[in-house]
Protein backbone atom coordinates (compact mmCIF):
# COMPACT_ATOMS: atom_id res chain seq x y z
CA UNK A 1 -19.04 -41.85 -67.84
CA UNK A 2 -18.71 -38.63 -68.57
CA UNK A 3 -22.21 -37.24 -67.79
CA UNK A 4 -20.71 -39.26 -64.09
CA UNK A 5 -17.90 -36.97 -63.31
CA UNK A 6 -19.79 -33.98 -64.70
CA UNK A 7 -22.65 -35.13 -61.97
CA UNK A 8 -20.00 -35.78 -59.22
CA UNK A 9 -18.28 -32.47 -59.82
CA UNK A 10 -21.49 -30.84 -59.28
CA UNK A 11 -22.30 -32.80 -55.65
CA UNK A 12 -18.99 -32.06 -54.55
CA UNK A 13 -19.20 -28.03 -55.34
CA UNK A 14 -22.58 -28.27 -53.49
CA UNK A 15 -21.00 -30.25 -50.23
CA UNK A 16 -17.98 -27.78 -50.52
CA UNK A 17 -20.32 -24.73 -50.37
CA UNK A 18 -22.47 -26.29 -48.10
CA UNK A 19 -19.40 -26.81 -45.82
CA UNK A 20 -17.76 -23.60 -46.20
CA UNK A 21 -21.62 -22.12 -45.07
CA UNK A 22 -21.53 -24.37 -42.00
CA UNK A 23 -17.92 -23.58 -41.33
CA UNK A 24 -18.96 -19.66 -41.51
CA UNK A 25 -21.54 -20.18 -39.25
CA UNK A 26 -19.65 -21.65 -36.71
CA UNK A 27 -17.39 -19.37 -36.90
CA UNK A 28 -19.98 -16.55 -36.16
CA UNK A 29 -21.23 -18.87 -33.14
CA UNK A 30 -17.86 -18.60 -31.51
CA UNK A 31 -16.97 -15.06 -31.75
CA UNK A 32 -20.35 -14.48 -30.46
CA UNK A 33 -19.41 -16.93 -27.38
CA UNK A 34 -15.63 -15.32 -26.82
CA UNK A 35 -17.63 -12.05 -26.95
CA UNK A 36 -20.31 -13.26 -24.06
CA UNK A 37 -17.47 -14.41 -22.13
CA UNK A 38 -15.77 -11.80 -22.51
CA UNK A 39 -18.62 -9.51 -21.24
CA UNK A 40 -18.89 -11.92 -18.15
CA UNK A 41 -14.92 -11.75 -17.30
CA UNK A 42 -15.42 -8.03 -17.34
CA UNK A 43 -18.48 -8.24 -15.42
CA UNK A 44 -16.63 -10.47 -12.76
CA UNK A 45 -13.68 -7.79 -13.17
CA UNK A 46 -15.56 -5.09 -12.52
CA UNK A 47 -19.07 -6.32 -9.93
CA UNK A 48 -21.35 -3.27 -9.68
CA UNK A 49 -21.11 -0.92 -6.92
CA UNK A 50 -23.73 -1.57 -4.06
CA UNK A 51 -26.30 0.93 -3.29
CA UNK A 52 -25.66 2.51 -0.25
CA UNK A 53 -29.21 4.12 0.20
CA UNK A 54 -29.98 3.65 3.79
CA UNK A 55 -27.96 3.02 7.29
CA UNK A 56 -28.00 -1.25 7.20
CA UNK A 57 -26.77 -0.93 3.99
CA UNK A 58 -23.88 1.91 4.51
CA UNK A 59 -23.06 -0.30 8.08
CA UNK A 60 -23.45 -3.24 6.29
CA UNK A 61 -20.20 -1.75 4.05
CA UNK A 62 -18.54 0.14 6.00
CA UNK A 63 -17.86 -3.14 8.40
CA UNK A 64 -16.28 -4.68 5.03
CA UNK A 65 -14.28 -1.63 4.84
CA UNK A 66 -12.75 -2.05 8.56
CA UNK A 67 -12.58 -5.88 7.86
CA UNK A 68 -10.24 -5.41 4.68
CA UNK A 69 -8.41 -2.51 6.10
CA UNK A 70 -7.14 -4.49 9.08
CA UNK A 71 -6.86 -7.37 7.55
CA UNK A 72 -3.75 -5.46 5.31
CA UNK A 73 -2.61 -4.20 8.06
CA UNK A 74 -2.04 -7.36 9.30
CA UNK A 75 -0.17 -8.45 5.98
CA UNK A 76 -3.17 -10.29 5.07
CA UNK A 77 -4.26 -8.96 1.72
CA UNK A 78 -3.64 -11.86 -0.24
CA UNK A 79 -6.41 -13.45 1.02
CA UNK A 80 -8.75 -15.13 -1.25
CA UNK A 81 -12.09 -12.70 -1.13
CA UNK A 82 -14.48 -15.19 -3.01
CA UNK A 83 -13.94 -18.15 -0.18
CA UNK A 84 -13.95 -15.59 2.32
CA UNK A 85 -17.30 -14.00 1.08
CA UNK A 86 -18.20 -17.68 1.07
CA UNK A 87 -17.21 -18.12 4.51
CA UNK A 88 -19.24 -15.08 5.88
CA UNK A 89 -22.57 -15.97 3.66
CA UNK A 90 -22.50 -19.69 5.45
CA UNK A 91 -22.17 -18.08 9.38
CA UNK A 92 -24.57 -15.19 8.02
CA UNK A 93 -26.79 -17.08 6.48
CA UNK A 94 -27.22 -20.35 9.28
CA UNK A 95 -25.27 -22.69 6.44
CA UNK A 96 -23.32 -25.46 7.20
CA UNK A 97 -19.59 -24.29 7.42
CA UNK A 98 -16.86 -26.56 5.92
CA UNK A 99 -14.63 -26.00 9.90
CA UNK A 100 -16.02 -25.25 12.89
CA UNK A 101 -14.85 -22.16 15.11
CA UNK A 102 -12.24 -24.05 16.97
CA UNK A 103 -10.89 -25.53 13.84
CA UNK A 104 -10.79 -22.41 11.82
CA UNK A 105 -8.78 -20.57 14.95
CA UNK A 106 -5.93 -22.70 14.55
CA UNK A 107 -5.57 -22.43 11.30
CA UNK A 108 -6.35 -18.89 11.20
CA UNK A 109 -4.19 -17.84 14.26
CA UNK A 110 -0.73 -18.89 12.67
CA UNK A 111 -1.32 -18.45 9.06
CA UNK A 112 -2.13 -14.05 10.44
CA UNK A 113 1.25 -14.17 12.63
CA UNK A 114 3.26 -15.39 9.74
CA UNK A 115 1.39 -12.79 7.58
CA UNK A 116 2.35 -10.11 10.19
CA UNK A 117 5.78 -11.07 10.38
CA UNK A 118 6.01 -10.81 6.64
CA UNK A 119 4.54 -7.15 6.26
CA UNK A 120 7.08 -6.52 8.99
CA UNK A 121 10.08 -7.56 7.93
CA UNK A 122 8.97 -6.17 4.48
CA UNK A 123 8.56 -2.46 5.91
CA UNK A 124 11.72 -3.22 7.51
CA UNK A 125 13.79 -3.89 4.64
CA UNK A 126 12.16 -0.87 2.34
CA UNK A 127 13.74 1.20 5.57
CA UNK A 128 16.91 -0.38 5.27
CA UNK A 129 17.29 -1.02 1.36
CA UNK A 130 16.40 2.70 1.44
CA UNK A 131 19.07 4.17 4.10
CA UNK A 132 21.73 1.95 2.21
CA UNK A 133 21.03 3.89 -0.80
CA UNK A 134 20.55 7.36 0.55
CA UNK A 135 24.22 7.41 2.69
CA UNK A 136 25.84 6.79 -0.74
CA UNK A 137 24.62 10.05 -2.46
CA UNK A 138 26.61 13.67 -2.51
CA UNK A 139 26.35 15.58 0.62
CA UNK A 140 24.49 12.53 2.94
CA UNK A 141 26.63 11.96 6.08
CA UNK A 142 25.39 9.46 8.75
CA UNK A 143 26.41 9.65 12.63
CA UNK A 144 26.76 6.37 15.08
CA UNK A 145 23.17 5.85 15.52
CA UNK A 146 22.08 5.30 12.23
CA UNK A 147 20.71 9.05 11.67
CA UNK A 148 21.35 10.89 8.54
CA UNK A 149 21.45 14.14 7.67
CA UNK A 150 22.24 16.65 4.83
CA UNK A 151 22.91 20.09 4.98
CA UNK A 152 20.78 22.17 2.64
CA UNK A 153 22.18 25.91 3.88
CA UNK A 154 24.23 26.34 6.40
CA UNK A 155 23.52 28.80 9.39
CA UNK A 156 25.88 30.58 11.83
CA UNK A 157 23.81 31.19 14.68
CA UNK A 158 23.46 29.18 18.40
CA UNK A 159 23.75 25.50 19.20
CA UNK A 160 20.72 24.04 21.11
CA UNK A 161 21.25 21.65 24.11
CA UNK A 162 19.13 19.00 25.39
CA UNK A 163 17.80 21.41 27.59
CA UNK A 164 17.00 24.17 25.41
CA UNK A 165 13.53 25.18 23.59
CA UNK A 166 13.76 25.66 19.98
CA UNK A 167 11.65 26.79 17.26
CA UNK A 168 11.70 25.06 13.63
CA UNK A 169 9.77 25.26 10.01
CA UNK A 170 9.87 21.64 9.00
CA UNK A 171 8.03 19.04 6.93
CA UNK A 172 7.51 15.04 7.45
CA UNK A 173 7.25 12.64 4.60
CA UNK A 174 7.55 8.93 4.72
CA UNK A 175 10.15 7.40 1.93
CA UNK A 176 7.31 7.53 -0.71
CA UNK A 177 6.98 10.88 -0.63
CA UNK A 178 3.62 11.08 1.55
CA UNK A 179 3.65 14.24 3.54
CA UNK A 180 2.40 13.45 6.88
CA UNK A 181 3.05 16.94 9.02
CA UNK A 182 4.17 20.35 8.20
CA UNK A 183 4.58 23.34 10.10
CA UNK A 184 4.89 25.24 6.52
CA UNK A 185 1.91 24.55 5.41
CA UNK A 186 -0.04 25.41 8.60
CA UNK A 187 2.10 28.74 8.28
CA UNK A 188 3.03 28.99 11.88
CA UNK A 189 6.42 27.37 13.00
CA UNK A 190 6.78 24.84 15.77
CA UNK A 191 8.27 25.35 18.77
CA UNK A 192 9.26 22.67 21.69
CA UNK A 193 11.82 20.88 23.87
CA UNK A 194 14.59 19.58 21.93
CA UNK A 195 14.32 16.24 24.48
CA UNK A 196 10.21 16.37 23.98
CA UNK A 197 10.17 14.65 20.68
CA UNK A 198 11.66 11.82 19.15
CA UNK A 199 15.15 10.95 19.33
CA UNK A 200 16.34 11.18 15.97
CA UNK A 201 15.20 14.89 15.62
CA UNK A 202 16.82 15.18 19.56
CA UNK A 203 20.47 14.08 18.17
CA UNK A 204 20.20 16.35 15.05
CA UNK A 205 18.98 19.64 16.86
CA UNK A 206 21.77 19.62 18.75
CA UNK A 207 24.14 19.44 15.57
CA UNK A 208 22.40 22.21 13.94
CA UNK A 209 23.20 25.94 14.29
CA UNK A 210 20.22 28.85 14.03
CA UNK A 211 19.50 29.33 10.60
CA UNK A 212 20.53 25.81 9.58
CA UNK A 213 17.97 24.45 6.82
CA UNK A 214 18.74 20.41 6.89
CA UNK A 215 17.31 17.45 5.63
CA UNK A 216 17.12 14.39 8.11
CA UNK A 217 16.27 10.59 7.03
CA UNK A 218 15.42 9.28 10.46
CA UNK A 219 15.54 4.72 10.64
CA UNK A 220 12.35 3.75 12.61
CA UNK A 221 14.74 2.15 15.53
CA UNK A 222 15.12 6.60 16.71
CA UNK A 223 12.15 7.64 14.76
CA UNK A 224 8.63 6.16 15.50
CA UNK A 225 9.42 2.57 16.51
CA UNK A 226 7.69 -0.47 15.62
CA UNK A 227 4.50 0.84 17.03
CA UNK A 228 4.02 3.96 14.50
CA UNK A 229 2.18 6.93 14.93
CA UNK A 230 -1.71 7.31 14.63
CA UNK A 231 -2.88 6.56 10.83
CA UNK A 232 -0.57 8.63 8.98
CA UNK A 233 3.32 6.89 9.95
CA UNK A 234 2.96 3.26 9.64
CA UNK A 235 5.13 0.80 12.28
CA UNK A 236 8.41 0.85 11.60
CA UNK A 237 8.71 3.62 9.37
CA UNK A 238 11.86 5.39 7.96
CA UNK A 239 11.06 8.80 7.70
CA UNK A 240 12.74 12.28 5.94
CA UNK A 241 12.09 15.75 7.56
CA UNK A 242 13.14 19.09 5.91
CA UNK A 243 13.93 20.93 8.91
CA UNK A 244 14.95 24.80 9.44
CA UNK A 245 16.57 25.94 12.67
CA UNK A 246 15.02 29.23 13.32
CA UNK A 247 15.71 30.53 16.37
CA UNK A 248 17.03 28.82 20.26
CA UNK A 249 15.47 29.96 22.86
């Protein structure tokens, strides 16, 4: 009996160590397997960069480029890139596509206006959110048209009319801080109508005195519009100028 337990000890030590080896090994075979995925989830993270070596493939690109940049533009940049890719490969490549071009119109057509109207009412609302907190700081006064102004040092000189010519030192910036023009740094002031350029600066020009230096935060309704400016002042911008009265002529 005894030389029994001794014996049985014994097997279960060995099935013990044998399981404990097993149990080690398996445990090696999984890191191993969170580390490939790992590498892959990075890899899908991170795709390589394509060669851009000759003109198909920099045109082939640079059409992705336009694609994607209207497509945000259009409010459209939550758009699922894989099943669009897929999309493009199956019209590229003579596939069968899962709509046809009718179908994918209508589905297409709304989904982009109510994309649109998103991105607009979001730039809206960054305007307004932004004018609602500016009017309530030290110095900020705001006339009947939604303008607002602050004076940074006060001048004593002439009033311009809506007829006169002035010349100005000023710089644009959108609310995030993005300079978009500057007379400054070009070095050479501007000089113009004070009824050839948008209406905002047209109401404020004609509260300033020569040698007035004041800061203007302009709503989109008197500044650009909802159309913008070129590339640099999106649709519906609210925009800040530093402006400096220099001389009426």
């Amino acid at each position: 009996m005894r030389y029994l337990l001794i014996g049985l000890l014994f097997m279960s030590q060995l099935v013990l160590a044998q399981s404990k080896k097993e149990l080690k090994a398996e445990v090696i075979k999984l890191k191993a397997e969170v580390e490939s995925l790992g590498a892959e989830l990075d890899a899908l993270k991170n795709p390589p960069k394509a060669e851009l070596n000759n003109d198909h493939e920099k045109a082939s690109y640079g059409l992705g480029v336009l694609m994607a940049s209207n497509l945000q533009k259009q409010g459209s940049d939550s758009l699922l890139v894989d099943i669009l890719n897929e999309g493009m490969r199956d019209v590229m490549n003579g596939l069968p596509t899962q709509m046809d071009e009718e179908e994918a119109m209508a589905i297409v057509q709304p989904y982009m206006n109510k994309a649109m109207e998103r991105a607009i009412e979001a730039l809206k609302k960054e305007g307004v959110d932004f004018l609602a907190a500016n009017k309530t700081k030290e110095g900020v006064k705001e006339t009947e048209s939604g303008l607002q102004y602050k004076v940074l040092s006060a001048g004593s000189g002439k009033m311009p009319n809506a007829a006169s010519n002035v010349t100005v030192h000023y710089t644009g910036k959108l609310i995030d801080g993005t300079v978009f023009d500057s007379s400054i740094e070009r070095g050479e002031p501007a000089t113009f109508g004070v009824s050839q350029v948008i209406s905002g600066w047209t109401e404020a020009l004609q509260l300033m005195h020569e040698g007035d230096k004041w800061e203007l935060y302009i709503p989109y309704e008197i500044g650009y519009g909802e159309r913008g400016a070129g590339s640099q002042i999106p649709p519906f911008s609210t925009l800040i100028f530093e402006v400096e009265l220099i001389s009426v002529n």
